[in-house]
C-alpha atoms as a PDB file:
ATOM      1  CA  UNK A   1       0.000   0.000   0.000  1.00  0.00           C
ATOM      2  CA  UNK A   2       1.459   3.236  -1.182  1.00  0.00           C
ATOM      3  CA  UNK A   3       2.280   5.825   1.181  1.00  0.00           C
ATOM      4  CA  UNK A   4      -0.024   8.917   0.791  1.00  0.00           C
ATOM      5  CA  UNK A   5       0.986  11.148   3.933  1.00  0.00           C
ATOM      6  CA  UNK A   6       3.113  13.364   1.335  1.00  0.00           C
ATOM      7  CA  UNK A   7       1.043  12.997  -1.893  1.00  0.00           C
ATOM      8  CA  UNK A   8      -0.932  14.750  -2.994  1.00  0.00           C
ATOM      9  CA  UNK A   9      -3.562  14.358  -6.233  1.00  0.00           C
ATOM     10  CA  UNK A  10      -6.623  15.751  -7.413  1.00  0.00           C
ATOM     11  CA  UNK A  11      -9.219  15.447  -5.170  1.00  0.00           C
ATOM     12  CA  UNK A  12      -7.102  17.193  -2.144  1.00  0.00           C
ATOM     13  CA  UNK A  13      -6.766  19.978  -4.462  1.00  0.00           C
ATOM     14  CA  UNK A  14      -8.736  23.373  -3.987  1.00  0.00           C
ATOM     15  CA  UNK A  15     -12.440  23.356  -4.797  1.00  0.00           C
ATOM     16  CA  UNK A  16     -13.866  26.338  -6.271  1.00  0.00           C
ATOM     17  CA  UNK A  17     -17.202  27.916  -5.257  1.00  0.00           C
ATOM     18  CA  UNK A  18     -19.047  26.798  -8.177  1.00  0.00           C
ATOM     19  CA  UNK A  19     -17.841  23.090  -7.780  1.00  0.00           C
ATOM     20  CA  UNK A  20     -18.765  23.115  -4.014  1.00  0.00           C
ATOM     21  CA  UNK A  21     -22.250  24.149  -5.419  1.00  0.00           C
ATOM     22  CA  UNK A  22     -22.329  21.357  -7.858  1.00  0.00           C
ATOM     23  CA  UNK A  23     -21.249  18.866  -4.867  1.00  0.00           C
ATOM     24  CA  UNK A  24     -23.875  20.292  -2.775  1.00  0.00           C
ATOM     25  CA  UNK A  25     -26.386  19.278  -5.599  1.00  0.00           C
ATOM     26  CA  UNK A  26     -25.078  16.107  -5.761  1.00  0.00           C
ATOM     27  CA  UNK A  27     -24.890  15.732  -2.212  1.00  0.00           C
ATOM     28  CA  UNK A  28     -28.634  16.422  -1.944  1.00  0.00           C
ATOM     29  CA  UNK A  29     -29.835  13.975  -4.293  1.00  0.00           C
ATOM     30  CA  UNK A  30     -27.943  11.361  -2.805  1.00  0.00           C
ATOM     31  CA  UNK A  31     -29.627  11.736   0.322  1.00  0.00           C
ATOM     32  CA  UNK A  32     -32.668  11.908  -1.371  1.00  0.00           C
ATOM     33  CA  UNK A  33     -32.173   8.601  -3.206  1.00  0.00           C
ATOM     34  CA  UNK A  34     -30.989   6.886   0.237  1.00  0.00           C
ATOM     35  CA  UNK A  35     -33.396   8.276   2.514  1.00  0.00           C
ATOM     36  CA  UNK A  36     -35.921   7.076  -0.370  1.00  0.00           C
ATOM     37  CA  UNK A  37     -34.339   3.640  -0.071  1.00  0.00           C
ATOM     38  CA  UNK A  38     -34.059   3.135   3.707  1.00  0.00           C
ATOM     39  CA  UNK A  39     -30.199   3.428   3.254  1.00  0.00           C
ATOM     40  CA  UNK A  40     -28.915   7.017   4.721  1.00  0.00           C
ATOM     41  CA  UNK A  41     -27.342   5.150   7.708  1.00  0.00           C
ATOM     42  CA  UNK A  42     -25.264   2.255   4.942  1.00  0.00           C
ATOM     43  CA  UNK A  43     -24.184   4.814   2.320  1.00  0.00           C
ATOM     44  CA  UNK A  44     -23.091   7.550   5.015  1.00  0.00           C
ATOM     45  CA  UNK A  45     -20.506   4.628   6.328  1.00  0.00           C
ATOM     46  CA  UNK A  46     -19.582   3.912   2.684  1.00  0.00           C
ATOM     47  CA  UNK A  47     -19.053   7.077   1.465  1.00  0.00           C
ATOM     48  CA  UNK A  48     -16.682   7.820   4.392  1.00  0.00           C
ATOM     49  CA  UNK A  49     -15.028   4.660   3.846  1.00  0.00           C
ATOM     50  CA  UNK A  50     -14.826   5.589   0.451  1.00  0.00           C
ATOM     51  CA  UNK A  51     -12.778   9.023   0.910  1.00  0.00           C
ATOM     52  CA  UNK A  52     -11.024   8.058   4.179  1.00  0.00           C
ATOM     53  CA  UNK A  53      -9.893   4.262   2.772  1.00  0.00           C
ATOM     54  CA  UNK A  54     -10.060   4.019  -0.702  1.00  0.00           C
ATOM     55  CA  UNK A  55      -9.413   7.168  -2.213  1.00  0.00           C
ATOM     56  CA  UNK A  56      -6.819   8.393   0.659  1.00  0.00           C
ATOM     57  CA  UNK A  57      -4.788   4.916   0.820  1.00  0.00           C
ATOM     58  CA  UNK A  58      -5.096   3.956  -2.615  1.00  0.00           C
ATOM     59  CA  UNK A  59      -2.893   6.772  -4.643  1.00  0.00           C
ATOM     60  CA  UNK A  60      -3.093   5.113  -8.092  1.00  0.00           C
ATOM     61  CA  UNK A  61      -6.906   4.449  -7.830  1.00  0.00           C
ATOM     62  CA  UNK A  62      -7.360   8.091  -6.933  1.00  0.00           C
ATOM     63  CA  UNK A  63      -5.218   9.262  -9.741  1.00  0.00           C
ATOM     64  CA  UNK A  64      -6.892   7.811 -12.138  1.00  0.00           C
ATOM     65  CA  UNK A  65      -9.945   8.895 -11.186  1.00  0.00           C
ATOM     66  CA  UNK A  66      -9.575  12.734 -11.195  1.00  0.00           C
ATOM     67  CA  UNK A  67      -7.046  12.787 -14.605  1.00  0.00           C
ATOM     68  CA  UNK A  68      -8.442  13.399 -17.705  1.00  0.00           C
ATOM     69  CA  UNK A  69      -5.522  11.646 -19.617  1.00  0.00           C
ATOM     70  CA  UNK A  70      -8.450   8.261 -18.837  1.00  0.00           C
ATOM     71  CA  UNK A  71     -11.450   7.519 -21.270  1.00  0.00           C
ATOM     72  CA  UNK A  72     -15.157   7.741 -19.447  1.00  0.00           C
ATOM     73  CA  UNK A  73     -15.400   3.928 -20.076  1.00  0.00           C
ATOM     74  CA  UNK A  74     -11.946   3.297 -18.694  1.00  0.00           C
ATOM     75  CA  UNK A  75     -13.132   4.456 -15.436  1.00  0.00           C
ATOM     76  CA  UNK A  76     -16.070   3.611 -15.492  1.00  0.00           C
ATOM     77  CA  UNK A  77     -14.584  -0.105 -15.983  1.00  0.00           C
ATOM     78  CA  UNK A  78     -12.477   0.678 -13.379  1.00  0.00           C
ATOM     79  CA  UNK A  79     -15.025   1.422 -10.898  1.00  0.00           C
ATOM     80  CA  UNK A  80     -17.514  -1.426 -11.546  1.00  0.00           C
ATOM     81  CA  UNK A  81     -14.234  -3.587 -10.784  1.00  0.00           C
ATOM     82  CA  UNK A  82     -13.230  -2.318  -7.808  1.00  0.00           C
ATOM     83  CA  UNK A  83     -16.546  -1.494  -6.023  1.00  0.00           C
ATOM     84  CA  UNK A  84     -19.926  -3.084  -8.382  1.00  0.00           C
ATOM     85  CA  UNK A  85     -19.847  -6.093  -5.861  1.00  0.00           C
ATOM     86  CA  UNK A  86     -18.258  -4.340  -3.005  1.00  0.00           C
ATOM     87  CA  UNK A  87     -20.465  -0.773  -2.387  1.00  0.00           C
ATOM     88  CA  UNK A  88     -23.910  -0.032  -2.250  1.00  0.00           C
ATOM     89  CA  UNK A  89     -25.571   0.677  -5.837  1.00  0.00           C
ATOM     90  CA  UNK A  90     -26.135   4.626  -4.958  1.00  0.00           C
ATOM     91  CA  UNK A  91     -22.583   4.930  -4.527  1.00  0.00           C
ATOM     92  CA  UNK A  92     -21.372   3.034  -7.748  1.00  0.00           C
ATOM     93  CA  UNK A  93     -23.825   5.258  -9.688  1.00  0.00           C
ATOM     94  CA  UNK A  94     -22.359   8.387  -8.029  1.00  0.00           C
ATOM     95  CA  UNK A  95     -19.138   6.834  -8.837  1.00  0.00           C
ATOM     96  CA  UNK A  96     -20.028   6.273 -12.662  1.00  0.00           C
ATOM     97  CA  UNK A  97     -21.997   9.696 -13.097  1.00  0.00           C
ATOM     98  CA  UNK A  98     -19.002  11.581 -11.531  1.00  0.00           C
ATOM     99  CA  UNK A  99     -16.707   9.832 -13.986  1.00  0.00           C
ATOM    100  CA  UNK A 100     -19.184  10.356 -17.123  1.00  0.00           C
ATOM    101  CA  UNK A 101     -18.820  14.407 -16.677  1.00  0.00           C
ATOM    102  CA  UNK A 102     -15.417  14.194 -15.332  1.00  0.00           C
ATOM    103  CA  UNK A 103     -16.381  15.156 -12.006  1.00  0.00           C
ATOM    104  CA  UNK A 104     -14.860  12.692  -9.798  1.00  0.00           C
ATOM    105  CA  UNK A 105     -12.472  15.418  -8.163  1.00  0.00           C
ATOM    106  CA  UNK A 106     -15.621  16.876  -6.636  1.00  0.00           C
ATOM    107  CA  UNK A 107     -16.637  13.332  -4.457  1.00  0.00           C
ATOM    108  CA  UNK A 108     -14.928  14.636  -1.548  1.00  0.00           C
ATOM    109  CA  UNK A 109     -16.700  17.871  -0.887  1.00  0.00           C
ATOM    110  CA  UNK A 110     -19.915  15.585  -1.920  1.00  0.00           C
ATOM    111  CA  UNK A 111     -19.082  13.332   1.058  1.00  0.00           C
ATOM    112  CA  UNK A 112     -18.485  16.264   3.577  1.00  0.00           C
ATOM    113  CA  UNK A 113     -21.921  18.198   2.430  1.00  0.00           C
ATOM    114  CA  UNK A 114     -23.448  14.844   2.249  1.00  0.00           C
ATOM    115  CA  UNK A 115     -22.361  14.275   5.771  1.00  0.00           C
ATOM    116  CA  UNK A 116     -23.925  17.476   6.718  1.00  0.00           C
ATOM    117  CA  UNK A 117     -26.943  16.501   5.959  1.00  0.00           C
ATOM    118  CA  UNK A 118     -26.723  12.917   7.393  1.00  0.00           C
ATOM    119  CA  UNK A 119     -25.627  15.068  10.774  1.00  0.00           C
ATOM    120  CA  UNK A 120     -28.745  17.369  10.517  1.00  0.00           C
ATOM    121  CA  UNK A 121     -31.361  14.537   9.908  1.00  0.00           C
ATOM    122  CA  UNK A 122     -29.754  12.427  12.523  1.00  0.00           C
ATOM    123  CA  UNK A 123     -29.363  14.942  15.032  1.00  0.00           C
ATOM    124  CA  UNK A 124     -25.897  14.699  15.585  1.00  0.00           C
ATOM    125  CA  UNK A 125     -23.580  17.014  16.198  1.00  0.00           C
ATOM    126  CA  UNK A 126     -19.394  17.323  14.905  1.00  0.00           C
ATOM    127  CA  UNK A 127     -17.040  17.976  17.769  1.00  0.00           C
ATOM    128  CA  UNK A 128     -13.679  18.782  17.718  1.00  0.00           C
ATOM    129  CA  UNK A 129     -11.744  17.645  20.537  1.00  0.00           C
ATOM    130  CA  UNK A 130      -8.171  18.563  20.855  1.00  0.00           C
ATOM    131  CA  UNK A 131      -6.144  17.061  23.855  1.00  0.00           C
ATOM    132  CA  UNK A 132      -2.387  17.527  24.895  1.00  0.00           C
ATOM    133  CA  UNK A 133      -2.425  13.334  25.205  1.00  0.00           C
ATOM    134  CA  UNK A 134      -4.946  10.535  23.422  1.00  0.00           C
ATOM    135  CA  UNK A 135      -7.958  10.450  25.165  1.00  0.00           C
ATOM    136  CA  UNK A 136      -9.106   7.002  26.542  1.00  0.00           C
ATOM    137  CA  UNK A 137     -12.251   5.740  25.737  1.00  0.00           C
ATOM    138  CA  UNK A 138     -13.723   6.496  29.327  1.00  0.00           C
ATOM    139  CA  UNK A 139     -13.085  10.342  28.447  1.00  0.00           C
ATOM    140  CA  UNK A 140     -14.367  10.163  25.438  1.00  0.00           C
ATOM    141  CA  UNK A 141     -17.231   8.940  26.628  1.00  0.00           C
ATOM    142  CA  UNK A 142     -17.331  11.117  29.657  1.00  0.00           C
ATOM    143  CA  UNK A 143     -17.010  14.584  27.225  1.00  0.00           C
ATOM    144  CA  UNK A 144     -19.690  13.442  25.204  1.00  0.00           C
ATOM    145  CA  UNK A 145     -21.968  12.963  27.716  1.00  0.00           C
ATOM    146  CA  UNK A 146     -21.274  16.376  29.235  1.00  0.00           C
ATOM    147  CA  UNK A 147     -21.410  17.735  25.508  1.00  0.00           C
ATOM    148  CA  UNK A 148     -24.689  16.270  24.492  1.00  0.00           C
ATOM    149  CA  UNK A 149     -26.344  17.884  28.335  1.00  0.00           C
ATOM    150  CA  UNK A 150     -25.272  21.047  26.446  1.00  0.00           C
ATOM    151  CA  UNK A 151     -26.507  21.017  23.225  1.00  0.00           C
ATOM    152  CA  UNK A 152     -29.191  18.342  23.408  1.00  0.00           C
ATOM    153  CA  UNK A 153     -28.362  16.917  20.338  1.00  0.00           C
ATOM    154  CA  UNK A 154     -25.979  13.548  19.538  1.00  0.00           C
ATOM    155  CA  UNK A 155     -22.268  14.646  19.896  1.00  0.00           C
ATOM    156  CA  UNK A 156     -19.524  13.044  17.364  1.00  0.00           C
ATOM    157  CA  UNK A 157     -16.800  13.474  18.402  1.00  0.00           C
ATOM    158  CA  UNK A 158     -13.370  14.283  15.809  1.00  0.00           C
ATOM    159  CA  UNK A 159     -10.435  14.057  18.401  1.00  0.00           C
ATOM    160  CA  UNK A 160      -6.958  15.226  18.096  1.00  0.00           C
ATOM    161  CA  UNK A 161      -3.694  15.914  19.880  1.00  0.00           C
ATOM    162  CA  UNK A 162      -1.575  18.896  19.972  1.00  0.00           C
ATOM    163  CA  UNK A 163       1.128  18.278  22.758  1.00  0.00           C
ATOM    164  CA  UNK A 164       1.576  22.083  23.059  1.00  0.00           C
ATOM    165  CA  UNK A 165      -1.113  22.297  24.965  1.00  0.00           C
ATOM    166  CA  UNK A 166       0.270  21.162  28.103  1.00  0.00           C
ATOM    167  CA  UNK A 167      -3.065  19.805  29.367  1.00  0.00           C
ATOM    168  CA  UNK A 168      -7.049  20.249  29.165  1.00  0.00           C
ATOM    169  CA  UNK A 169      -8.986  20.283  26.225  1.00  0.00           C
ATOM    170  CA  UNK A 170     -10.002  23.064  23.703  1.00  0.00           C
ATOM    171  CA  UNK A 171     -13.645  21.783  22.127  1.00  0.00           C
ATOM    172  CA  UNK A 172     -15.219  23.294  18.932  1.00  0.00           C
ATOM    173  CA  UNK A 173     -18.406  23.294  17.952  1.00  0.00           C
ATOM    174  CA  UNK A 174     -18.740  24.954  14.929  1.00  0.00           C
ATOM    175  CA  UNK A 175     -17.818  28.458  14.921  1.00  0.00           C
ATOM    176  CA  UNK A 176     -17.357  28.549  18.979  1.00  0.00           C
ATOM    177  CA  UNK A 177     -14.415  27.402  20.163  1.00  0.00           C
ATOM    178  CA  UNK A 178     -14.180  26.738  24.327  1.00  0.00           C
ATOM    179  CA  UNK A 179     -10.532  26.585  25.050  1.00  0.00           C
ATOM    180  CA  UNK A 180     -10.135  24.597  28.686  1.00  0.00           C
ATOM    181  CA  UNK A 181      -6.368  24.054  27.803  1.00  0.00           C
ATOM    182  CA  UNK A 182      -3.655  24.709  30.926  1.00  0.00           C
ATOM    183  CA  UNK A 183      -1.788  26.619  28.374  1.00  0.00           C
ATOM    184  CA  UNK A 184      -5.196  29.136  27.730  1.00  0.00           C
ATOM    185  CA  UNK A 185      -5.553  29.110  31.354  1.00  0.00           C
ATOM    186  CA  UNK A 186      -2.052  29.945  32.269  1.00  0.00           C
ATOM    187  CA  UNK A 187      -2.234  32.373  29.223  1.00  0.00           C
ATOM    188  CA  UNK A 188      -5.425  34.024  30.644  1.00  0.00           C
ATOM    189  CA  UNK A 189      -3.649  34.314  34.447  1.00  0.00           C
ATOM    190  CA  UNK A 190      -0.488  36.049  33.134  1.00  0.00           C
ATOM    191  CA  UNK A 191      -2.883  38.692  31.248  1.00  0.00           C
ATOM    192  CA  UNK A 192      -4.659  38.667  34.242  1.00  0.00           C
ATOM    193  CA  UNK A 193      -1.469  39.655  36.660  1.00  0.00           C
ATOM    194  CA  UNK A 194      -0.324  41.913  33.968  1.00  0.00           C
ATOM    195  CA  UNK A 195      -3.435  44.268  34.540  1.00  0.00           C
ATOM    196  CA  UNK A 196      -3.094  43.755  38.141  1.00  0.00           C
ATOM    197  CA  UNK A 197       0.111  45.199  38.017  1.00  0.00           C
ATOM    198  CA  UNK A 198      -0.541  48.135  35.606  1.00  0.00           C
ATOM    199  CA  UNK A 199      -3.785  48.816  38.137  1.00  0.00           C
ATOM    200  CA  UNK A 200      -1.509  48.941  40.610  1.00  0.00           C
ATOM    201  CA  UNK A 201       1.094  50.829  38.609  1.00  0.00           C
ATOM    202  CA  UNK A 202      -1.508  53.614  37.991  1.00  0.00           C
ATOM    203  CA  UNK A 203      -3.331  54.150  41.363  1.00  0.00           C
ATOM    204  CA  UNK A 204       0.486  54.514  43.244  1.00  0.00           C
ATOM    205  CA  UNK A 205       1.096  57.119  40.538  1.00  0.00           C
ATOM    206  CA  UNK A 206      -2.272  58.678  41.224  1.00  0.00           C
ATOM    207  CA  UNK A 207      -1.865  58.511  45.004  1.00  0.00           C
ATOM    208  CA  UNK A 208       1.424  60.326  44.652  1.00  0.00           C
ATOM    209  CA  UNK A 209      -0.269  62.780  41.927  1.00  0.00           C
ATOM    210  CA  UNK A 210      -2.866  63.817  44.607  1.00  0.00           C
ATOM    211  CA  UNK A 211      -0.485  64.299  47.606  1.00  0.00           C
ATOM    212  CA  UNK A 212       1.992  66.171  45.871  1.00  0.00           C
END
């Protein structure tokens, strides 16, 4: 299995607006089609497998794909071999209609604005977790609990690790970012001592001001 940690191809390149609009469009009928089927819950799995295993581990697969150096029925070959018997039919078609307008660079965004949806008719809810050490799966399980008291819907959690910040956790939920980090809190108590000080600075100097 090639190594893909410092590749890059096609569909990791930047999508323009108008592409993330056609993915959006895409994105929508899908879910249509597997919410009409009984199969959001099956082709949300495969289409993350899809991105996260096949296209991301699979460099040649992925290449092939997204160049237009490949006939339509080339790929199209391509993809009833490697996933006809393997994925579910609504993702083989998006596969095949993708390759037939030479679109396939566009199936990531399609997964994340697919996932959106999933997310919003599921009630679940994307948060970032970033910890100065792995979390165990007792914490894990202890921050989601404590995040889904706060926002009443079904936390998922996306967990990181940055060791530089010495301990705690900084959580984002969207746009709002609560940083719970040592190094924010030790950040927040020097600023804090630092205005102590200049308070302190400024009412000796206006103590001396008044009694001179």
């Amino acid at each position: 299995m090639a190594d893909t940690s410092q590749k890059t191809t096609a569909f990791s390149e930047p999508v323009n607006i108008g592409s993330q609009s056609v993915a959006a469009a895409y994105a929508k009928a899908l879910f249509g089609a597997a919410e009409k089927a009984g199969a959001l819950d099956v082709v949300s799995q495969e289409l993350n497998a899809l991105v996260n295993e096949a296209i991301a581990k699979h460099q040649k697969l992925a290449d092939v794909l997204a160049s237009t150096m490949f006939g339509v029925d080339r790929k199209v070959e391509m993809i009833d071999r490697a996933f006809g018997k393997r994925a579910h039919p609504l993702i083989v078609n998006l596969l095949k209609v993708l390759a037939r307008h030479e679109r396939s660079y566009i199936v990531i965004p399609i997964q994340q604005q697919f996932e959106s949806l999933y997310n919003k008719a599921r009630g679940r809810v994307p948060v970032r977790v970033v910890s100065a050490a792995p979390l165990t799966d007792a914490q894990q399980k202890s921050v989601a609990a404590r995040m889904k008291s706060v926002l009443g819907g079904e936390p998922v959690l996306q967990t990181e690790v940055d060791p530089n910040l010495i301990g705690g956790l900084v959580i984002q939920v969207g746009d709002v970012v609560f940083d719970g980090s040592l190094a924010a809190n030790l950040a927040r108590l020097r600023e804090q001592l630092i205005n102590r000080s200049v308070h302190e600075i400024q009412r000796r100097r206006d103590s001396v001001r008044t009694t001179s």
